[in-house]
N, C-alpha and C. Protein backbone atom coordinates (compact mmCIF):
# COMPACT_ATOMS: atom_id res chain seq x y z
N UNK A 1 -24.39 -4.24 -19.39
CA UNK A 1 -23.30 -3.99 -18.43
C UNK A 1 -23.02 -5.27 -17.64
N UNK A 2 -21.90 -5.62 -17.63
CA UNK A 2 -21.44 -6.39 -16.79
C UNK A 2 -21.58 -6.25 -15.02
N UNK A 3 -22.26 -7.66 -14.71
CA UNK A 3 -22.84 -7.85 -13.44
C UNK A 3 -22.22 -7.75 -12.55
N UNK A 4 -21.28 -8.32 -12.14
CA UNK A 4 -20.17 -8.38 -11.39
C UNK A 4 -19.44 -6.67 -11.11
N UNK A 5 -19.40 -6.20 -12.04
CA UNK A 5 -18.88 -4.57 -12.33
C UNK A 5 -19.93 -3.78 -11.85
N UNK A 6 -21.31 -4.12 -12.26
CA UNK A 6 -22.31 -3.20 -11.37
C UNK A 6 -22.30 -3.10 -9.94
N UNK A 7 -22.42 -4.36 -9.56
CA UNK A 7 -22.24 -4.71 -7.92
C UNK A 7 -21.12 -4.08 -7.46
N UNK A 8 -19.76 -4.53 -7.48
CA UNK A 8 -18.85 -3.44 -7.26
C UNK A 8 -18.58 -2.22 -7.19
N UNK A 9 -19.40 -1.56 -8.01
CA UNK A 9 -19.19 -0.09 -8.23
C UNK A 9 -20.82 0.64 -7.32
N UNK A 10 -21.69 -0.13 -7.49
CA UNK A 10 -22.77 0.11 -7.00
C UNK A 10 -22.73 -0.41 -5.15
N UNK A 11 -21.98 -1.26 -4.40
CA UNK A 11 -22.07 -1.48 -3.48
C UNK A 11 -20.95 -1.40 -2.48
N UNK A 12 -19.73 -1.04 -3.05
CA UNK A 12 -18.54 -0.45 -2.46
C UNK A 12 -18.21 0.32 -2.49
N UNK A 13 -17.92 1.07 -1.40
CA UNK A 13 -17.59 2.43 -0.41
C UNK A 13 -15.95 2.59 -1.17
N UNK A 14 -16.15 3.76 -2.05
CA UNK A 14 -14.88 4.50 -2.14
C UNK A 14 -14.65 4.95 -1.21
N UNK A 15 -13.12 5.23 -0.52
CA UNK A 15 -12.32 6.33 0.03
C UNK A 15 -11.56 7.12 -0.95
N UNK A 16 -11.70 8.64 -0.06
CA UNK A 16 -11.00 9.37 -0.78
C UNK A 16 -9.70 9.63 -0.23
N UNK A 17 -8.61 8.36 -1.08
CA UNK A 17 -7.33 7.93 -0.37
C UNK A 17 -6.10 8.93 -1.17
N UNK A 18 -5.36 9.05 -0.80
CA UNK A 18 -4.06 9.92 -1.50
C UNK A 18 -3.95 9.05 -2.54
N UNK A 19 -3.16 10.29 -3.88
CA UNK A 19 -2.39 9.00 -5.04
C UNK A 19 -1.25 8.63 -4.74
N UNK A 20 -0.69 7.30 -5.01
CA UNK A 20 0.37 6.68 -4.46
C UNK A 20 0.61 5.73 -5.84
N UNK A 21 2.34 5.37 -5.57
CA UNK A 21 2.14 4.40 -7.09
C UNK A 21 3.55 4.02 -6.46
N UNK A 22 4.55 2.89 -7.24
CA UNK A 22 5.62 2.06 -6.89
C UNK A 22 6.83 3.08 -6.20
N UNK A 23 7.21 2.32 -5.43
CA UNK A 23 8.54 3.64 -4.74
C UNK A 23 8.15 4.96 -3.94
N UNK A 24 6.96 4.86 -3.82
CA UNK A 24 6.49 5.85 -2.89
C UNK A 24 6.58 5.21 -1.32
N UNK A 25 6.89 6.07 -0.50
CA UNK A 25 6.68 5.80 1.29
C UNK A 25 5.52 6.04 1.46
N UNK A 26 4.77 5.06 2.53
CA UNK A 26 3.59 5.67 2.90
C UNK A 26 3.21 4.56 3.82
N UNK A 27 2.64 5.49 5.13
CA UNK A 27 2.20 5.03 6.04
C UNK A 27 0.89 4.29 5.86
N UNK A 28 0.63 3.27 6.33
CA UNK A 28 -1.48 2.66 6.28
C UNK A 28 -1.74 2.48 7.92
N UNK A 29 -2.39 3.14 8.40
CA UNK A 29 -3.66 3.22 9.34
C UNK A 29 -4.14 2.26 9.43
N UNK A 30 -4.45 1.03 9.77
CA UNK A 30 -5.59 0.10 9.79
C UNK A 30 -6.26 -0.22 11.44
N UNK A 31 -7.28 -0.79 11.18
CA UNK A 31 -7.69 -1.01 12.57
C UNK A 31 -7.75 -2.80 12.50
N UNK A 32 -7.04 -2.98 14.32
CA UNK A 32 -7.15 -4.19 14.33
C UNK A 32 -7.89 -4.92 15.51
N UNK A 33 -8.60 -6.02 15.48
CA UNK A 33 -9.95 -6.15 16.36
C UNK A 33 -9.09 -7.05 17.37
N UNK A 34 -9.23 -7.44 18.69
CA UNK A 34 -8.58 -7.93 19.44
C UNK A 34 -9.13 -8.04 20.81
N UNK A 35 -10.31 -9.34 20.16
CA UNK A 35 -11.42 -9.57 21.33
C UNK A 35 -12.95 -8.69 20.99
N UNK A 36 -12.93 -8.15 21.70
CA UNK A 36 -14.15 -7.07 21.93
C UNK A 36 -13.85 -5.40 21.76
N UNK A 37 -12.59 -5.26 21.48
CA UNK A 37 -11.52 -4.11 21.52
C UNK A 37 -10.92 -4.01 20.15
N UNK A 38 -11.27 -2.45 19.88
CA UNK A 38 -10.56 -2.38 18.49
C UNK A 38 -9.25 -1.39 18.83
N UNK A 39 -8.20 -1.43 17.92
CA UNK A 39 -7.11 -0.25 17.99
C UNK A 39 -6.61 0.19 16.60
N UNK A 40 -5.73 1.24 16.26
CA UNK A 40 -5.23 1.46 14.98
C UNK A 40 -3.76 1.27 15.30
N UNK A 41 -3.37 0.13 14.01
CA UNK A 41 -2.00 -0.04 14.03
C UNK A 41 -1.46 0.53 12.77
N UNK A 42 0.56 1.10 12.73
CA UNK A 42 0.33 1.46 10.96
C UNK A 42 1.19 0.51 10.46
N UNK A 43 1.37 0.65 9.42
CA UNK A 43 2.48 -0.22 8.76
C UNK A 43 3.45 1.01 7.64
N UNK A 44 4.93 1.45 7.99
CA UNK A 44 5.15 1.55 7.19
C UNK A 44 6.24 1.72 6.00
N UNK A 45 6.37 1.68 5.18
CA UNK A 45 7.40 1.41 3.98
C UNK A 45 6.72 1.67 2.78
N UNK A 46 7.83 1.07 2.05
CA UNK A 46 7.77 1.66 0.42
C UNK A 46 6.91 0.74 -0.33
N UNK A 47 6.15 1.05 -0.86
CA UNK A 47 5.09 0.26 -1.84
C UNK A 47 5.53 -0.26 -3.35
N UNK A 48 5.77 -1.76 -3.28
CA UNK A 48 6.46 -2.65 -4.21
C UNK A 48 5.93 -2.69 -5.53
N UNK A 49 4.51 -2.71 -5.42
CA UNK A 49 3.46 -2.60 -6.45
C UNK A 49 2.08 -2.27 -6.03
N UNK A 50 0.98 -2.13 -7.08
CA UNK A 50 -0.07 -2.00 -7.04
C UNK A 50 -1.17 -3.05 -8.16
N UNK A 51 -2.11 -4.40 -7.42
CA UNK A 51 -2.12 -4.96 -8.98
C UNK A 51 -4.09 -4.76 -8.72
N UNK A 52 -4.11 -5.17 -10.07
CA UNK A 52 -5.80 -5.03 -10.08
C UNK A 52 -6.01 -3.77 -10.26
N UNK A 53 -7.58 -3.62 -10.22
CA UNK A 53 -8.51 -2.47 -10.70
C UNK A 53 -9.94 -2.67 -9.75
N UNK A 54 -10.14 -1.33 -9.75
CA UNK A 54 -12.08 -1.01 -9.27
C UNK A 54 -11.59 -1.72 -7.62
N UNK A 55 -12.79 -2.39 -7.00
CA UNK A 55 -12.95 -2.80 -5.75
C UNK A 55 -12.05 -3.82 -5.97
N UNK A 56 -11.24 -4.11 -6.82
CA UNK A 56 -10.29 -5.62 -6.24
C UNK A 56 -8.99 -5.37 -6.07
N UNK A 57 -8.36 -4.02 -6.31
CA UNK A 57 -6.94 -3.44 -6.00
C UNK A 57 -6.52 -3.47 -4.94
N UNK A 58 -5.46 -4.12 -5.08
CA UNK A 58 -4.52 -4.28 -4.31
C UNK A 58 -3.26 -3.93 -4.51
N UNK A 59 -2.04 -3.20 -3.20
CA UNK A 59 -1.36 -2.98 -3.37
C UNK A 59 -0.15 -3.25 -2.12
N UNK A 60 0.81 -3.36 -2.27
CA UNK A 60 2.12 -4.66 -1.65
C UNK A 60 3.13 -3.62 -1.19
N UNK A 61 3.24 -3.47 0.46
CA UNK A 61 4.10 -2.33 1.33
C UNK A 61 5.07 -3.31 1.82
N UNK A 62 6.77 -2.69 1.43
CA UNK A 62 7.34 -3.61 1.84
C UNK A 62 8.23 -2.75 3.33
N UNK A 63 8.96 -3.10 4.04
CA UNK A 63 9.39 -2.47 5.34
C UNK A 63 10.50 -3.53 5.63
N UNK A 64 11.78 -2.52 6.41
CA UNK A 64 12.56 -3.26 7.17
C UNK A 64 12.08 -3.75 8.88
N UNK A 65 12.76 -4.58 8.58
CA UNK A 65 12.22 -4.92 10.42
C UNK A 65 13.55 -5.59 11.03
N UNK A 66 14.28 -4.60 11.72
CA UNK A 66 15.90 -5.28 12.12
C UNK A 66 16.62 -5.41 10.49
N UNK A 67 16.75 -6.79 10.09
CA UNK A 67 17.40 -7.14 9.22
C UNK A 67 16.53 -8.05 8.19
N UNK A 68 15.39 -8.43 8.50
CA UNK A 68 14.14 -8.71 8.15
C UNK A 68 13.28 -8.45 7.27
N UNK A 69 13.27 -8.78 6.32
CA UNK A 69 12.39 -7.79 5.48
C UNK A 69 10.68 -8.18 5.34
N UNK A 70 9.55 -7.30 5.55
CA UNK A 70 8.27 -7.81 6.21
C UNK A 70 7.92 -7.20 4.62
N UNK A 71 6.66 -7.72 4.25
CA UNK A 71 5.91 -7.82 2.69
C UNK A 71 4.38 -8.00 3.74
N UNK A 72 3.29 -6.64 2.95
CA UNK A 72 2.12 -6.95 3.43
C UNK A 72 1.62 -6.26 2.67
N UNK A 73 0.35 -7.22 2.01
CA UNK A 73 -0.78 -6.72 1.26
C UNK A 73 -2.27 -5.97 1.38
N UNK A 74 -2.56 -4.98 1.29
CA UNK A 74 -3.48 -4.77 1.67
C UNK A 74 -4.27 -4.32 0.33
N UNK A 75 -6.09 -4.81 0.68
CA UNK A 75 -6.86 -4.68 -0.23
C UNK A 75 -6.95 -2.89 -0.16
N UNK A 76 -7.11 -2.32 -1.29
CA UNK A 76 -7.01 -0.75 -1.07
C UNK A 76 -8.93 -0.53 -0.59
N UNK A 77 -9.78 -1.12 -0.49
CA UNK A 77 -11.23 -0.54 -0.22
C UNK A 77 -11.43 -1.73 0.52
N UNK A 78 -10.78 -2.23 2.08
CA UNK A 78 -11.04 -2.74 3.20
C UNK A 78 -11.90 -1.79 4.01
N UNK A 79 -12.61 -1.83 4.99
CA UNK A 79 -13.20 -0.57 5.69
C UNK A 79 -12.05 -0.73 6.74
N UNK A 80 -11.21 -1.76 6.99
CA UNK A 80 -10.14 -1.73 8.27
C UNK A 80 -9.38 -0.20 8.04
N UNK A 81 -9.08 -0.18 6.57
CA UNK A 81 -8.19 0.91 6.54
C UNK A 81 -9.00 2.18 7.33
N UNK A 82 -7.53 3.30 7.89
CA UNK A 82 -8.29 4.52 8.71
C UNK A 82 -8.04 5.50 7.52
N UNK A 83 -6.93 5.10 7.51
CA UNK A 83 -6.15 6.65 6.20
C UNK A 83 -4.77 5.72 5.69
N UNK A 84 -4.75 6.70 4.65
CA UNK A 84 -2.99 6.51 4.13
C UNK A 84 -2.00 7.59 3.95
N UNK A 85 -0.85 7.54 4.59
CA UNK A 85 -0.11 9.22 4.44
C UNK A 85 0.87 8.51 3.29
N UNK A 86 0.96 9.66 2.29
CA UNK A 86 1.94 9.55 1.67
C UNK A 86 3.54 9.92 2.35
N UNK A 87 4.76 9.44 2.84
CA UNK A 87 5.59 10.70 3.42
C UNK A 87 6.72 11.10 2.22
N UNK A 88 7.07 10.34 1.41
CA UNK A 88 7.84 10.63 0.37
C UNK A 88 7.08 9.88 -1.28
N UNK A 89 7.82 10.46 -1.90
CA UNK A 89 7.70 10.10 -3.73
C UNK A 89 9.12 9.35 -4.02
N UNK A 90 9.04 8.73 -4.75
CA UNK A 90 10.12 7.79 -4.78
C UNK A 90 10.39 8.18 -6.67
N UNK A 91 11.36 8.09 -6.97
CA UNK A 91 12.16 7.90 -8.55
C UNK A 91 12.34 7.00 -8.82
N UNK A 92 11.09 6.09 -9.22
CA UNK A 92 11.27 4.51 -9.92
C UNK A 92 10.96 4.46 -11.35
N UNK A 93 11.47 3.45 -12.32
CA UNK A 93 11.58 3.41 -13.60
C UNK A 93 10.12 1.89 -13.83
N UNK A 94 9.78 1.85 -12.76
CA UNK A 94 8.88 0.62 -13.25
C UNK A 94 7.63 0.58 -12.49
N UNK A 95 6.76 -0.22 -12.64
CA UNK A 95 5.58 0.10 -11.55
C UNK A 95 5.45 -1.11 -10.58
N UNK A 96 6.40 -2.31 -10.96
CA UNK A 96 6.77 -3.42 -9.49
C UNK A 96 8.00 -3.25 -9.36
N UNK A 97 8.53 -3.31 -8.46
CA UNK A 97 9.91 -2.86 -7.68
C UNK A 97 10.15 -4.13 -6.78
N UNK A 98 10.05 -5.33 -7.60
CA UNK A 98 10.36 -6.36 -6.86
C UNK A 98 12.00 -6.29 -6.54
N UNK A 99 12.38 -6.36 -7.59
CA UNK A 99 14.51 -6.30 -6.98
C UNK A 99 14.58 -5.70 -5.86
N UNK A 100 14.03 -4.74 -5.27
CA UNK A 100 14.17 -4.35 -4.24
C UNK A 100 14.62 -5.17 -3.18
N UNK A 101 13.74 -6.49 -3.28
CA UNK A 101 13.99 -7.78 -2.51
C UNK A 101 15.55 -8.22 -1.84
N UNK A 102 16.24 -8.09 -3.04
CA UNK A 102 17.38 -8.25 -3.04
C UNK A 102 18.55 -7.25 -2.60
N UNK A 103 18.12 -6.28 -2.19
CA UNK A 103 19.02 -5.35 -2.33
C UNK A 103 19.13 -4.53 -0.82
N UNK A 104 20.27 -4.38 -0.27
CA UNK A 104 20.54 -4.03 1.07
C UNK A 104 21.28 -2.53 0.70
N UNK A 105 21.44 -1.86 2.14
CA UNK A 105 22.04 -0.91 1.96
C UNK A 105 21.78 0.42 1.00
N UNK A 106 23.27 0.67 0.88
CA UNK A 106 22.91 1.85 -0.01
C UNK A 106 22.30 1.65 -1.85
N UNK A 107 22.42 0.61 -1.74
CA UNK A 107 21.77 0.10 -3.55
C UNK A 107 20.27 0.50 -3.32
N UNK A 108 19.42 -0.12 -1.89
CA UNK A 108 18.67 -0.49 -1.61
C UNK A 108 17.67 1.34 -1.50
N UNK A 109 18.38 2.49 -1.68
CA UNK A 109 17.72 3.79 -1.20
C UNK A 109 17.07 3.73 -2.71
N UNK A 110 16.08 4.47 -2.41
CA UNK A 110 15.25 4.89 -3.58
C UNK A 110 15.76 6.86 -3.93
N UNK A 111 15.98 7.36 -5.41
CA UNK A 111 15.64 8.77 -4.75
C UNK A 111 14.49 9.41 -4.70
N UNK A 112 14.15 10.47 -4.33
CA UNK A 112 13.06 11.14 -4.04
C UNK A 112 12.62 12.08 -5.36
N UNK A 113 11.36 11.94 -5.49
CA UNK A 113 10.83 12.64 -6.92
C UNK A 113 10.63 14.21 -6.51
N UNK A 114 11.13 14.54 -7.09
CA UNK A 114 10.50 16.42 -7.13
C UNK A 114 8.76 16.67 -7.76
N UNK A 115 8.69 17.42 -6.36
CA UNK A 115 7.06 17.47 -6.82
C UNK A 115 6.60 19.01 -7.27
């Protein structure tokens, strides 16, 4: 067995996080340290992609801000994270949703998947 794969699986803390995948909304919980003082901040928007596997996944929440568009990565098995809410399912044809980048307005809506 591969060493590197033992350690990982043998020394990192799963959460038992919602399933989520490209074009989904979803809020992230994280905690942020600030001095001697911790707080929970969220972040949230539609999730661009998801890359990697096991303890090295990562996955890319993108959000408006004014007119701004904010891109933030988070490792999915940080202990910062508190939780993740899913609030919608999104109807995407791909599993990176980079064009999104580009796209304002009404191009820019995703629709919503029937669950």
């Amino acid at each position: 067995m591969d060493l590197v794969k033992y350690v990982q699986e043998s020394f990192v803390e799963k959460k038992d996080l919602p399933s989520f995948s490209a074009g989904d909304t979803i809020t992230v919980y994280y905690q942020i340290k600030e001095g001697e003082k911790t707080r929970t901040q969220f972040f949230r928007g539609v999730v661009i992609q998801r890359k990697g596997s096991g303890s090295s996944e990562t996955f890319t929440i993108r959000k408006m801000s004014g007119n701004i568009g904010v891109e933030r990565i988070f490792p999915l098995n940080i202990p910062a994270i508190e939780k993740i809410e899913v609030n919608k399912r999104g109807k995407v044809r791909r599993a990176r949703i980079f064009y999104q980048r580009e796209r304002t307005g009404k191009s820019a809506r995703i629709k919503e998947r029937r669950v």
